[in-house]
Each structure stands twice: as C-alpha cells, then as structure tokens.
PDB file of N, CA and C in Angstrom:
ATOM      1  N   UNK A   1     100.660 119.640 -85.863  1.00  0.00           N
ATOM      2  CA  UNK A   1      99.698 119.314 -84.845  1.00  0.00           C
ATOM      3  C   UNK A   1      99.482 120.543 -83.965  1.00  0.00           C
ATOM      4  N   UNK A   2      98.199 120.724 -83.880  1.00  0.00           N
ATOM      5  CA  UNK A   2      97.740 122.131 -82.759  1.00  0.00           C
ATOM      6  C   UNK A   2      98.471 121.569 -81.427  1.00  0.00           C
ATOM      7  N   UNK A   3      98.705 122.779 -80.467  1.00  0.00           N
ATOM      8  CA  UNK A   3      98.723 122.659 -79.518  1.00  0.00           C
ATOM      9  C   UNK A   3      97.757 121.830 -78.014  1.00  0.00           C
ATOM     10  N   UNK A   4      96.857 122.252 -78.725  1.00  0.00           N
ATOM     11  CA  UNK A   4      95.457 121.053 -77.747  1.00  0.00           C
ATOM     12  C   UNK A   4      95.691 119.542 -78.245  1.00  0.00           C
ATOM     13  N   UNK A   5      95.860 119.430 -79.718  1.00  0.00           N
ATOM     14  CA  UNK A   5      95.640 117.886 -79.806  1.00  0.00           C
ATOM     15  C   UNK A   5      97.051 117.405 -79.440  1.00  0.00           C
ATOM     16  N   UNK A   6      97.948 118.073 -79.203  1.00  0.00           N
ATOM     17  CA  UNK A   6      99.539 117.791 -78.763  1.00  0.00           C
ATOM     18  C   UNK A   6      99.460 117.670 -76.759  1.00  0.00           C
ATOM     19  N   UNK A   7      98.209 118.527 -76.159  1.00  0.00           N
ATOM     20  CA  UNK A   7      98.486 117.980 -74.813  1.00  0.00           C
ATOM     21  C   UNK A   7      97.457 116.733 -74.684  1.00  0.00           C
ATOM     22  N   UNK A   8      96.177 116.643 -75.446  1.00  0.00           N
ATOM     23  CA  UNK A   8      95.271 115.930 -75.461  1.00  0.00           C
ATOM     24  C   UNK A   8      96.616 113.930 -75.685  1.00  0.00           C
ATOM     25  N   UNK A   9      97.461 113.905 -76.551  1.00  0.00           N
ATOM     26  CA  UNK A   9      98.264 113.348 -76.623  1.00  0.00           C
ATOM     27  C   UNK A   9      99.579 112.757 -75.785  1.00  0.00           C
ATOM     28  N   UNK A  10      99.620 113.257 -74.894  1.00  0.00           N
ATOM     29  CA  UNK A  10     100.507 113.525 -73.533  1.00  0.00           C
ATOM     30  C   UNK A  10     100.301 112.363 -72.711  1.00  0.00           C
ATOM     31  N   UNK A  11     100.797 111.868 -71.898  1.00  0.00           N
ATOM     32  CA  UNK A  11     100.154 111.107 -70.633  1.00  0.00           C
ATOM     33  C   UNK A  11     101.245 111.314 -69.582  1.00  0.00           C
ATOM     34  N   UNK A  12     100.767 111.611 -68.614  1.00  0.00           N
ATOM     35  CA  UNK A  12     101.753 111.984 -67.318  1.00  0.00           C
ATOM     36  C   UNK A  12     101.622 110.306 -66.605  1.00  0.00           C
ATOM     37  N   UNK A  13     103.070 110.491 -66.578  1.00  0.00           N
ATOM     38  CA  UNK A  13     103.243 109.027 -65.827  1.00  0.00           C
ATOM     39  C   UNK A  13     104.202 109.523 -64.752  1.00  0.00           C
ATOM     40  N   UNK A  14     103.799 108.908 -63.524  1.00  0.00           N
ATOM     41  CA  UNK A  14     103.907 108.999 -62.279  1.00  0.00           C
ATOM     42  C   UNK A  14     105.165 108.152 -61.419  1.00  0.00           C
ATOM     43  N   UNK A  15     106.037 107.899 -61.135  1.00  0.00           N
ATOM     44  CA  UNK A  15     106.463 107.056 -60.430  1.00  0.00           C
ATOM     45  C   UNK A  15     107.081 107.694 -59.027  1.00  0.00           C
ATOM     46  N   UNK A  16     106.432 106.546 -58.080  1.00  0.00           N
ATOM     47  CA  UNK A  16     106.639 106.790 -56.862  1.00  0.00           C
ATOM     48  C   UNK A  16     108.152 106.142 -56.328  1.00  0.00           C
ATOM     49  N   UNK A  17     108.438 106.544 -55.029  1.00  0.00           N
ATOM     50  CA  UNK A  17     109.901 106.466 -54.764  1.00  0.00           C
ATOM     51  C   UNK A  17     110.375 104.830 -54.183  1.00  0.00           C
ATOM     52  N   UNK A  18     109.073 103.870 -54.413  1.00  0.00           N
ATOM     53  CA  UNK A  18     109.371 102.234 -53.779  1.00  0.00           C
ATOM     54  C   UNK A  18     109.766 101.990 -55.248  1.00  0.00           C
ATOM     55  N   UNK A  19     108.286 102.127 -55.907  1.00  0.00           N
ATOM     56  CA  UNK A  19     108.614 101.568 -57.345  1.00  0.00           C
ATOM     57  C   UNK A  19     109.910 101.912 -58.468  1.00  0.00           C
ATOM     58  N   UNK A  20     110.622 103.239 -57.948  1.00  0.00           N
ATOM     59  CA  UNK A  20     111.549 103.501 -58.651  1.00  0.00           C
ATOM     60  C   UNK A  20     112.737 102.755 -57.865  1.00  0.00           C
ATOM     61  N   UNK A  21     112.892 102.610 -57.020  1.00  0.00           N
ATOM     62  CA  UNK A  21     114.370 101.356 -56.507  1.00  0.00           C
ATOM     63  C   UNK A  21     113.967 100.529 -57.010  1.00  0.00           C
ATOM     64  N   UNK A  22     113.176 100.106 -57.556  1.00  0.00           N
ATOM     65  CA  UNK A  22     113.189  98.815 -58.553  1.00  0.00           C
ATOM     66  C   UNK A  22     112.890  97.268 -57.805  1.00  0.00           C
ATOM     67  N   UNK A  23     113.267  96.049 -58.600  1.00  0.00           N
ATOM     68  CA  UNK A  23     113.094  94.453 -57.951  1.00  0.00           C
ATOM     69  C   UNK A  23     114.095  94.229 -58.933  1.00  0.00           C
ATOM     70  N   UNK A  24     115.176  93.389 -57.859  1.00  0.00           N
ATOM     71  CA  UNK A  24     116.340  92.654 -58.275  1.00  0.00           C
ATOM     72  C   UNK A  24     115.208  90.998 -58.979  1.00  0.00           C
ATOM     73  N   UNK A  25     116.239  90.922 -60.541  1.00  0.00           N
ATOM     74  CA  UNK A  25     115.401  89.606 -60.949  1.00  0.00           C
ATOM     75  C   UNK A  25     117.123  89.211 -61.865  1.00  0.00           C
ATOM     76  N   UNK A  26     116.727  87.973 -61.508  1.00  0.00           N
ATOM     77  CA  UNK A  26     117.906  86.692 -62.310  1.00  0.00           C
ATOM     78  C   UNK A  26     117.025  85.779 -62.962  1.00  0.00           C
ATOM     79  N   UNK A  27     115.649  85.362 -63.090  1.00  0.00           N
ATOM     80  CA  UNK A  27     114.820  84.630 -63.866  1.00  0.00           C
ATOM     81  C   UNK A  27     114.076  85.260 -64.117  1.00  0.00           C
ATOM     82  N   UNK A  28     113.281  84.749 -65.098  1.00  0.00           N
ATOM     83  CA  UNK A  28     111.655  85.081 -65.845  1.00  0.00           C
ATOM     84  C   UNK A  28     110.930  83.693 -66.146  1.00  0.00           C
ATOM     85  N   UNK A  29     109.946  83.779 -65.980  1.00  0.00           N
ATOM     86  CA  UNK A  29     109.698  82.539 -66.206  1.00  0.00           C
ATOM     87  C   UNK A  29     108.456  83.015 -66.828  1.00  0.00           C
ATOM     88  N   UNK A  30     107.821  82.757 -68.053  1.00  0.00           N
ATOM     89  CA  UNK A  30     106.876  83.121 -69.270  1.00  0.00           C
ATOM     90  C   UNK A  30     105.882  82.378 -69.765  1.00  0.00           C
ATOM     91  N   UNK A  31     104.298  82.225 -69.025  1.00  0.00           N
ATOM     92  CA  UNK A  31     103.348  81.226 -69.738  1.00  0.00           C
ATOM     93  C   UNK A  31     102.261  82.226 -70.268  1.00  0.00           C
ATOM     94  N   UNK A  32     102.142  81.621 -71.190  1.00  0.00           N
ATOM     95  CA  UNK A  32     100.660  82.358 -71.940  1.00  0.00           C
ATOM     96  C   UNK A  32      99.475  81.310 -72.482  1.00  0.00           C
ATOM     97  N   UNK A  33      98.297  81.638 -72.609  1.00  0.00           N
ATOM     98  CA  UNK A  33      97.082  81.421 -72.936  1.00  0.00           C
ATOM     99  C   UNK A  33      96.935  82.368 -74.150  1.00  0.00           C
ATOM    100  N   UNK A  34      95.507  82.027 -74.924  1.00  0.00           N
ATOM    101  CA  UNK A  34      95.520  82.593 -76.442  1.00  0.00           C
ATOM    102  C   UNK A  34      95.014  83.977 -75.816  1.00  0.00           C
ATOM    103  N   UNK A  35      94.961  84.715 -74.551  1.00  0.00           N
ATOM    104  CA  UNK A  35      94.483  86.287 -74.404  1.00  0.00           C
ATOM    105  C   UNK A  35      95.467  86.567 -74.065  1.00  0.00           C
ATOM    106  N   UNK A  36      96.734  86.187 -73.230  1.00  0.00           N
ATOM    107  CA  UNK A  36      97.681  87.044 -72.405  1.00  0.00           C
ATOM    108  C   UNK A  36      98.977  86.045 -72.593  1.00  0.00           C
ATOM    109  N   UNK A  37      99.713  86.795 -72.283  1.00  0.00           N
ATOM    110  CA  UNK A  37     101.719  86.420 -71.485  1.00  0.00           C
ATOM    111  C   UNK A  37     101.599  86.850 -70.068  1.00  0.00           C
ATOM    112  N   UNK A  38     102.022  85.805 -69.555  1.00  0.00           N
ATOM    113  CA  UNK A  38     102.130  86.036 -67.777  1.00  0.00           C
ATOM    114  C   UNK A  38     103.204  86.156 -67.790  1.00  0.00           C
ATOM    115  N   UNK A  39     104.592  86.930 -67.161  1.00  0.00           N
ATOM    116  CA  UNK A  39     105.639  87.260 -67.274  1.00  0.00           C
ATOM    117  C   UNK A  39     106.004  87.129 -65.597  1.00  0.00           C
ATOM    118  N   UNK A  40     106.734  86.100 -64.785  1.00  0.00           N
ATOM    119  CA  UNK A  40     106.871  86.341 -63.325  1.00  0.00           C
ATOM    120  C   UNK A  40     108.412  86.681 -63.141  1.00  0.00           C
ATOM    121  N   UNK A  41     108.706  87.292 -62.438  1.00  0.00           N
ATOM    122  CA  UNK A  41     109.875  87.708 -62.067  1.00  0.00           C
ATOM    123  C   UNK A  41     110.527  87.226 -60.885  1.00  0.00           C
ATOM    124  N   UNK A  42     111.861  86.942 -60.816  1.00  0.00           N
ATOM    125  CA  UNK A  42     112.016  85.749 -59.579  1.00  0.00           C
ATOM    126  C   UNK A  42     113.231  86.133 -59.217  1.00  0.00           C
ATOM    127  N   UNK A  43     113.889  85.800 -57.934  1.00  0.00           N
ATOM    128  CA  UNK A  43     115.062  86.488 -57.422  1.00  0.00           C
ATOM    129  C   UNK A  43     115.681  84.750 -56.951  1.00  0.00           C
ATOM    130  N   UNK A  44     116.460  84.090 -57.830  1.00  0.00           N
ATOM    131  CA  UNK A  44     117.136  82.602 -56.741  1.00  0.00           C
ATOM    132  C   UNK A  44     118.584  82.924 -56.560  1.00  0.00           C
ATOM    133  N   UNK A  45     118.712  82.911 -55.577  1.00  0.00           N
ATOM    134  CA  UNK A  45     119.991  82.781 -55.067  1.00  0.00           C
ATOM    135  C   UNK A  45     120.574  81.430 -54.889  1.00  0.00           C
ATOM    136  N   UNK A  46     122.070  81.812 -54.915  1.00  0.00           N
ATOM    137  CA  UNK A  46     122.512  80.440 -54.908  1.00  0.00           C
ATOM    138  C   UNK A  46     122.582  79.713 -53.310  1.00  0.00           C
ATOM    139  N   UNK A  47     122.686  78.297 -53.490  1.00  0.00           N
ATOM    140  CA  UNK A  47     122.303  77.597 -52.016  1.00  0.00           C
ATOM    141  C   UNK A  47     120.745  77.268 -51.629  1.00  0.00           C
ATOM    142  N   UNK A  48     119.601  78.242 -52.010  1.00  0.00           N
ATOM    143  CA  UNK A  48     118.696  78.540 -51.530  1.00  0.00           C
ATOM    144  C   UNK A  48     117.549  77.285 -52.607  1.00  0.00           C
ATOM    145  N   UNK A  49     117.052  76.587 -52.142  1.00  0.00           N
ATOM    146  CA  UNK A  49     116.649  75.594 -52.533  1.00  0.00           C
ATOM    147  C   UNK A  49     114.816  76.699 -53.054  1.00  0.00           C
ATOM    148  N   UNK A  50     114.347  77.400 -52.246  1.00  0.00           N
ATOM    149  CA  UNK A  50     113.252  78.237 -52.670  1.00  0.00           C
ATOM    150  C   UNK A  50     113.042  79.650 -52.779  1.00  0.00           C
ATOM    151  N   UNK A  51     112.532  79.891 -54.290  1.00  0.00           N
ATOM    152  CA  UNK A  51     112.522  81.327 -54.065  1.00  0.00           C
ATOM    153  C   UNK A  51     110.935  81.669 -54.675  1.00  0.00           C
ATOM    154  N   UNK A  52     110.892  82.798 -54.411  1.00  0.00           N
ATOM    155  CA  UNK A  52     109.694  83.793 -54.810  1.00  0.00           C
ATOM    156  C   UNK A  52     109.798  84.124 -56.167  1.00  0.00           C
ATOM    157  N   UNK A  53     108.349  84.714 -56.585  1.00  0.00           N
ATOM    158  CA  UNK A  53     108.169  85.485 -57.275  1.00  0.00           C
ATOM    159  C   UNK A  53     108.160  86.964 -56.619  1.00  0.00           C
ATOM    160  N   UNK A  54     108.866  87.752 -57.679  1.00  0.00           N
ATOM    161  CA  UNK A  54     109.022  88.997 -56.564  1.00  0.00           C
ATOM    162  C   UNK A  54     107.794  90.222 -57.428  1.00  0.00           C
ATOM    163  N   UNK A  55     107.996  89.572 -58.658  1.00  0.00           N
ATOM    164  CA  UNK A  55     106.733  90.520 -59.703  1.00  0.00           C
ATOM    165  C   UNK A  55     106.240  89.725 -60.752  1.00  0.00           C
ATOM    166  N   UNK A  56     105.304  90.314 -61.077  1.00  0.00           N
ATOM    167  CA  UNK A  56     104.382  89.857 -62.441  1.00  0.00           C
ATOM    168  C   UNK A  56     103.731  90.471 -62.730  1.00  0.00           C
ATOM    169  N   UNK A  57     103.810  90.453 -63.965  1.00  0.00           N
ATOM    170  CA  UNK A  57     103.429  91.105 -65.282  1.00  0.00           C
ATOM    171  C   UNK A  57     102.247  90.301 -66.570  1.00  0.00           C
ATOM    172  N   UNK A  58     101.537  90.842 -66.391  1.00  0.00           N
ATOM    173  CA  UNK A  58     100.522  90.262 -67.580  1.00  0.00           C
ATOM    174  C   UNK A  58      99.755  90.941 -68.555  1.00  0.00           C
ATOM    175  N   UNK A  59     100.311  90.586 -69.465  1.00  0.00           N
ATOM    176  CA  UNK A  59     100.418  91.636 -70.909  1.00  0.00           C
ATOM    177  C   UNK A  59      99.395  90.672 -72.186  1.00  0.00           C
ATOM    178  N   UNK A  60      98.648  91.640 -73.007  1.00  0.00           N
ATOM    179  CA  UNK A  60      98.007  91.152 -73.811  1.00  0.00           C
ATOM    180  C   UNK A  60      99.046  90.659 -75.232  1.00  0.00           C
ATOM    181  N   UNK A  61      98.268  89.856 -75.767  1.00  0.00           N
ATOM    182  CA  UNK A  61      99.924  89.093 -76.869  1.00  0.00           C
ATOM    183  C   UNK A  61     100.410  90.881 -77.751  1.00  0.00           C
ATOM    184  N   UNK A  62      99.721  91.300 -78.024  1.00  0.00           N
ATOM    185  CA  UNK A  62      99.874  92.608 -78.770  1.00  0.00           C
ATOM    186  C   UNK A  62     101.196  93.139 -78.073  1.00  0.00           C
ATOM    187  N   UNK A  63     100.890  93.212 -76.843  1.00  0.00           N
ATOM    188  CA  UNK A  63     101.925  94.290 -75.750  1.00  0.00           C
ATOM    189  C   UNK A  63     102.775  93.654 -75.408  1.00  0.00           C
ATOM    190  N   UNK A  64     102.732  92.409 -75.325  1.00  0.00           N
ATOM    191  CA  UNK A  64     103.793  91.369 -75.546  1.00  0.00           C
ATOM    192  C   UNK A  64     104.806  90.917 -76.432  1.00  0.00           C
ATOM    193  N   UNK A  65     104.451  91.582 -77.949  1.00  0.00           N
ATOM    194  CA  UNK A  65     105.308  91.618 -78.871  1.00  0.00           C
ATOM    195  C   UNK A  65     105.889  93.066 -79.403  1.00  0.00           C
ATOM    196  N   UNK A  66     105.249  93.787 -78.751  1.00  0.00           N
ATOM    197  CA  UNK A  66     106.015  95.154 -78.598  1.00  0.00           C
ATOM    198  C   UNK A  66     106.722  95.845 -77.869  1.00  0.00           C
ATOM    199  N   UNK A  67     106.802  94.814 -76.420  1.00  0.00           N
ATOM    200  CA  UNK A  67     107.844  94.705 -75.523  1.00  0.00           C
ATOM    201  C   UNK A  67     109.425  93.962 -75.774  1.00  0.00           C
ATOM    202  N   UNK A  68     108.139  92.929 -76.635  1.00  0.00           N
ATOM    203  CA  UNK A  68     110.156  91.978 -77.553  1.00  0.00           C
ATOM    204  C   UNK A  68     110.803  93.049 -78.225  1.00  0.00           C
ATOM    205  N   UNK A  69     109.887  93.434 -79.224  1.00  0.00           N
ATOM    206  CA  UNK A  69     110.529  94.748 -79.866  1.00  0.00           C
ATOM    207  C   UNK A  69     111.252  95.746 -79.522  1.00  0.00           C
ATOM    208  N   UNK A  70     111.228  96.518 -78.355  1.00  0.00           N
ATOM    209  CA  UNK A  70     111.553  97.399 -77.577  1.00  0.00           C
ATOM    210  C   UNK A  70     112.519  96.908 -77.069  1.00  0.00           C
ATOM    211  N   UNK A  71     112.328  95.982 -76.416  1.00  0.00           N
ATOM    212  CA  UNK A  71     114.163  95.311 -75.757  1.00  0.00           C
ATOM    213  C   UNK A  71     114.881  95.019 -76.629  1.00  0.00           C
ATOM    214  N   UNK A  72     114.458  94.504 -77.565  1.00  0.00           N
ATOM    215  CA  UNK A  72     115.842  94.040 -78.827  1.00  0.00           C
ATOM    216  C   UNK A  72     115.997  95.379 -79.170  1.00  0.00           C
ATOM    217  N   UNK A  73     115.226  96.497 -79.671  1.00  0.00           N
ATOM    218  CA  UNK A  73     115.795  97.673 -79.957  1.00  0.00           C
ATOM    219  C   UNK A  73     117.273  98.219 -79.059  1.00  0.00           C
ATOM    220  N   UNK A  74     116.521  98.102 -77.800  1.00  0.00           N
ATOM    221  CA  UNK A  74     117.458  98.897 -76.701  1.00  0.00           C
ATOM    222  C   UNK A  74     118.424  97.934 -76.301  1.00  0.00           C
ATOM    223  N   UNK A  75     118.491  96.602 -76.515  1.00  0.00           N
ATOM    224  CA  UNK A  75     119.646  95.894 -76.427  1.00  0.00           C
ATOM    225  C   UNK A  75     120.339  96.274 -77.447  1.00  0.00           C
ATOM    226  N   UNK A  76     119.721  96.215 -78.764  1.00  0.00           N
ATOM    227  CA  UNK A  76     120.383  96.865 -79.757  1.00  0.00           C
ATOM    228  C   UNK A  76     121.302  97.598 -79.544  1.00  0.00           C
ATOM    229  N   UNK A  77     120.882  98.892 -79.217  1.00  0.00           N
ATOM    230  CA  UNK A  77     121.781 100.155 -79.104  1.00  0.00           C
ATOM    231  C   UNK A  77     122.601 100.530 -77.667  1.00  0.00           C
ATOM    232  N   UNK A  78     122.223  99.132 -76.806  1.00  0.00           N
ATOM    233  CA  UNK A  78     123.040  99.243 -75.808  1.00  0.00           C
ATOM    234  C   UNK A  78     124.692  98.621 -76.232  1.00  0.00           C
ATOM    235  N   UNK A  79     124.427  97.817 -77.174  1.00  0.00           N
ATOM    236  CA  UNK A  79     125.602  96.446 -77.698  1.00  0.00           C
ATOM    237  C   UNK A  79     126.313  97.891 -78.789  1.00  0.00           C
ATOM    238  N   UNK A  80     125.533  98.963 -79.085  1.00  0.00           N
ATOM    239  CA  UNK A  80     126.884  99.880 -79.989  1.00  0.00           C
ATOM    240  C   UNK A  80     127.307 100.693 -79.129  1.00  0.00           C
ATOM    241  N   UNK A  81     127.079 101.036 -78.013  1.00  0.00           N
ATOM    242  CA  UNK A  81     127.138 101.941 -77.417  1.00  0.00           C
ATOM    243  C   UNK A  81     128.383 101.174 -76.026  1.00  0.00           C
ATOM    244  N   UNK A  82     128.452  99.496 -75.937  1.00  0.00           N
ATOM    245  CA  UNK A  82     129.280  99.497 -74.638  1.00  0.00           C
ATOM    246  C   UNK A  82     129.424  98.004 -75.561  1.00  0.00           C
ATOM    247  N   UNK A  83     129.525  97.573 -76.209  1.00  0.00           N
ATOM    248  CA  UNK A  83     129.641  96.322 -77.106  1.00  0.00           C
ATOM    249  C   UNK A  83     128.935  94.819 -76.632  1.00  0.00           C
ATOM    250  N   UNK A  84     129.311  93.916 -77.602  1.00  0.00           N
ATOM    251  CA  UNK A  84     128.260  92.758 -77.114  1.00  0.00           C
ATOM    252  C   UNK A  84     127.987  92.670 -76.064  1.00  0.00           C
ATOM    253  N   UNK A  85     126.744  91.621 -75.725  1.00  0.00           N
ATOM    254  CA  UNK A  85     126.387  91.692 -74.311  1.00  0.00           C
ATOM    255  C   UNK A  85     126.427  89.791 -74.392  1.00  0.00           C
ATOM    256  N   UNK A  86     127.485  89.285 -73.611  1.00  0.00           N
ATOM    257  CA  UNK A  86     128.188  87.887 -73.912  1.00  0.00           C
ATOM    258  C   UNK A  86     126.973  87.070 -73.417  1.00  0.00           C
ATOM    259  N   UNK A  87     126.613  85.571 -73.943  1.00  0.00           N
ATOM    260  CA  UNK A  87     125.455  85.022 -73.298  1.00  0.00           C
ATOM    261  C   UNK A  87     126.523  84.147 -72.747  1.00  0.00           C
ATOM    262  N   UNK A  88     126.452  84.538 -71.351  1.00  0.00           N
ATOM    263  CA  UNK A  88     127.160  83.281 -70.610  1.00  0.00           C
ATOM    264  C   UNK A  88     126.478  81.836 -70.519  1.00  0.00           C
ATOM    265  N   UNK A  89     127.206  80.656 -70.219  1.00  0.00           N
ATOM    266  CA  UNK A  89     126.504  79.287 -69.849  1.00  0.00           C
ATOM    267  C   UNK A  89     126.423  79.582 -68.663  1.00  0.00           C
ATOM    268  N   UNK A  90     125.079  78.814 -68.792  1.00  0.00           N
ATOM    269  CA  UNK A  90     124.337  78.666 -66.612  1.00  0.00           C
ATOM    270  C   UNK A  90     123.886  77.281 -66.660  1.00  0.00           C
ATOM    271  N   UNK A  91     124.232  76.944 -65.565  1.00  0.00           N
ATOM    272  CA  UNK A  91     123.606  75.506 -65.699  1.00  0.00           C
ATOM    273  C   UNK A  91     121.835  75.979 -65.103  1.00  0.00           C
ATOM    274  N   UNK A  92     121.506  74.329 -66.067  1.00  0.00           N
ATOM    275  CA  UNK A  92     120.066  74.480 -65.690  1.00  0.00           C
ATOM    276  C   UNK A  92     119.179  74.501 -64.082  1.00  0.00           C
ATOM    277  N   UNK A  93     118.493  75.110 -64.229  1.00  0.00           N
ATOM    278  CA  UNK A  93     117.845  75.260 -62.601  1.00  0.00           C
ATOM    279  C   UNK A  93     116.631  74.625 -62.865  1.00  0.00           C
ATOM    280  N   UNK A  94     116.268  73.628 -61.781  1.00  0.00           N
ATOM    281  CA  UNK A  94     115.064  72.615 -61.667  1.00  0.00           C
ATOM    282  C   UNK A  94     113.994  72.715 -61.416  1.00  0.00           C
ATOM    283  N   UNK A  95     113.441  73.679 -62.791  1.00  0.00           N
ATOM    284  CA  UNK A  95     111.510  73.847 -61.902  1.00  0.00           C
ATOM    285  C   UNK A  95     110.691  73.348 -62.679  1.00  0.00           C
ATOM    286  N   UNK A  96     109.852  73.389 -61.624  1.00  0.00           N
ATOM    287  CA  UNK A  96     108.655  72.514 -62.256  1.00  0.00           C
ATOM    288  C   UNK A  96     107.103  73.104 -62.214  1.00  0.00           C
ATOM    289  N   UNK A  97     106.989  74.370 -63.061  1.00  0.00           N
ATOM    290  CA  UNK A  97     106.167  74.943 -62.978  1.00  0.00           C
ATOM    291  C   UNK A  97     105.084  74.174 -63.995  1.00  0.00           C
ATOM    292  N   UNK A  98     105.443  73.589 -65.252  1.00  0.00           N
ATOM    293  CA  UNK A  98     104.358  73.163 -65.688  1.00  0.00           C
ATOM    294  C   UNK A  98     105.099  73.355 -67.160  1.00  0.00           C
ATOM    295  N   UNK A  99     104.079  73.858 -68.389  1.00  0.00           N
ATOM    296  CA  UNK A  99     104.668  74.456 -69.643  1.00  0.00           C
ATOM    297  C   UNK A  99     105.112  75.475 -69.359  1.00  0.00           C
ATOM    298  N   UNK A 100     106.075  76.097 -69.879  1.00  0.00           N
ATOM    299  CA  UNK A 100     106.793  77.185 -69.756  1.00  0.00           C
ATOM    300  C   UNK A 100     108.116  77.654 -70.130  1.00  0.00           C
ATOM    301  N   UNK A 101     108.463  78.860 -70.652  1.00  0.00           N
ATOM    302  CA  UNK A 101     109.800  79.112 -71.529  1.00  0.00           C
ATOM    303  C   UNK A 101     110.423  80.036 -70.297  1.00  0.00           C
ATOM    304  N   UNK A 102     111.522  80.057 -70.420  1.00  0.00           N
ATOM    305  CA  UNK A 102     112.854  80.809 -69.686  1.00  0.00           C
ATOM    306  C   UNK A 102     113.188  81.864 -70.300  1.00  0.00           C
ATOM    307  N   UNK A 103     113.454  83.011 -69.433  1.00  0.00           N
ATOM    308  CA  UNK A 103     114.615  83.806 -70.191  1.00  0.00           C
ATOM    309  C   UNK A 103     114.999  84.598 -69.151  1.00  0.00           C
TER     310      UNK A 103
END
C-alpha cells in the first residue's frame, strides 16, 4: 500500500479528559427494533430503590454484532492471559422496562 492510500486510511480519534475517566456500569439493559440495538448503561447500587441511566449507546444490528465479536475476542484473551472470568450468581433485580435482555 502507497503511502497516501495508508494516511487516506487512518482516522484520528480524539478523546477528551471527562470521557476518558470513563462511567461506572453494573447493568446493561438491551432493546432493539429491526434498524438498531439500544444499549443503556446503568449504575444500581445496593439499598437504592432508583437508578439512572448513566449512558447509551445505539448501534446499527451490523455494529452490534461486531461489538459481540470484539468482546468475546478480548474476553477471550483476557481469560489466557489472567484465567477464567467466574460468572457469579446475582439475584434478580426488578425492572420493568418492557421487552428486554440483560447482561
């Protein structure tokens, strides 16, 4: 590959210093329609009868299954690198958003 079609190929990605401390999340909560995955991100603490959404994410099904991909990869190679990653039991938490899958 030439050098032009190698920067033409590039994308500078940016991150600023809020978005890099990140959002603490313990749920996901996941609905989709036949164009998109809505992906919300949620912080519940225990005791606390209500919580927020702290982010969301809405991804076309395409980018949505290449995100599964990508995490099972990197879970993958996180589980050889520091070993299984144990699925603990949680008891169930009571929402009532409508249809919708957990993870």
């Amino acid at each position: 590959m030439s050098n032009s079609n190698q920067q033409q190929d590039q994308i500078n990605i940016e991150l600023d210093e809020v978005t890099a401390e990140g959002i603490y999340s313990n749920l996901a909560i996941i609905n989709h329609s036949s164009s998109e995955f809505v992906l919300d991100f949620v912080s519940i603490m225990p005791g606390i009868p209500k919580a927020k959404v702290k982010s969301r994410i809405v991804l076309t099904p395409q980018h949505a299954k290449r995100l599964l991909k990508a995490i099972g990869e990197n879970i993958h190679r996180f589980e050889i690198a520091h070993g299984e990653i144990k699925d603990t039991e949680q008891l169930p938490i009571p929402l009532n958003f409508g249809p919708a899958g957990q993870a």
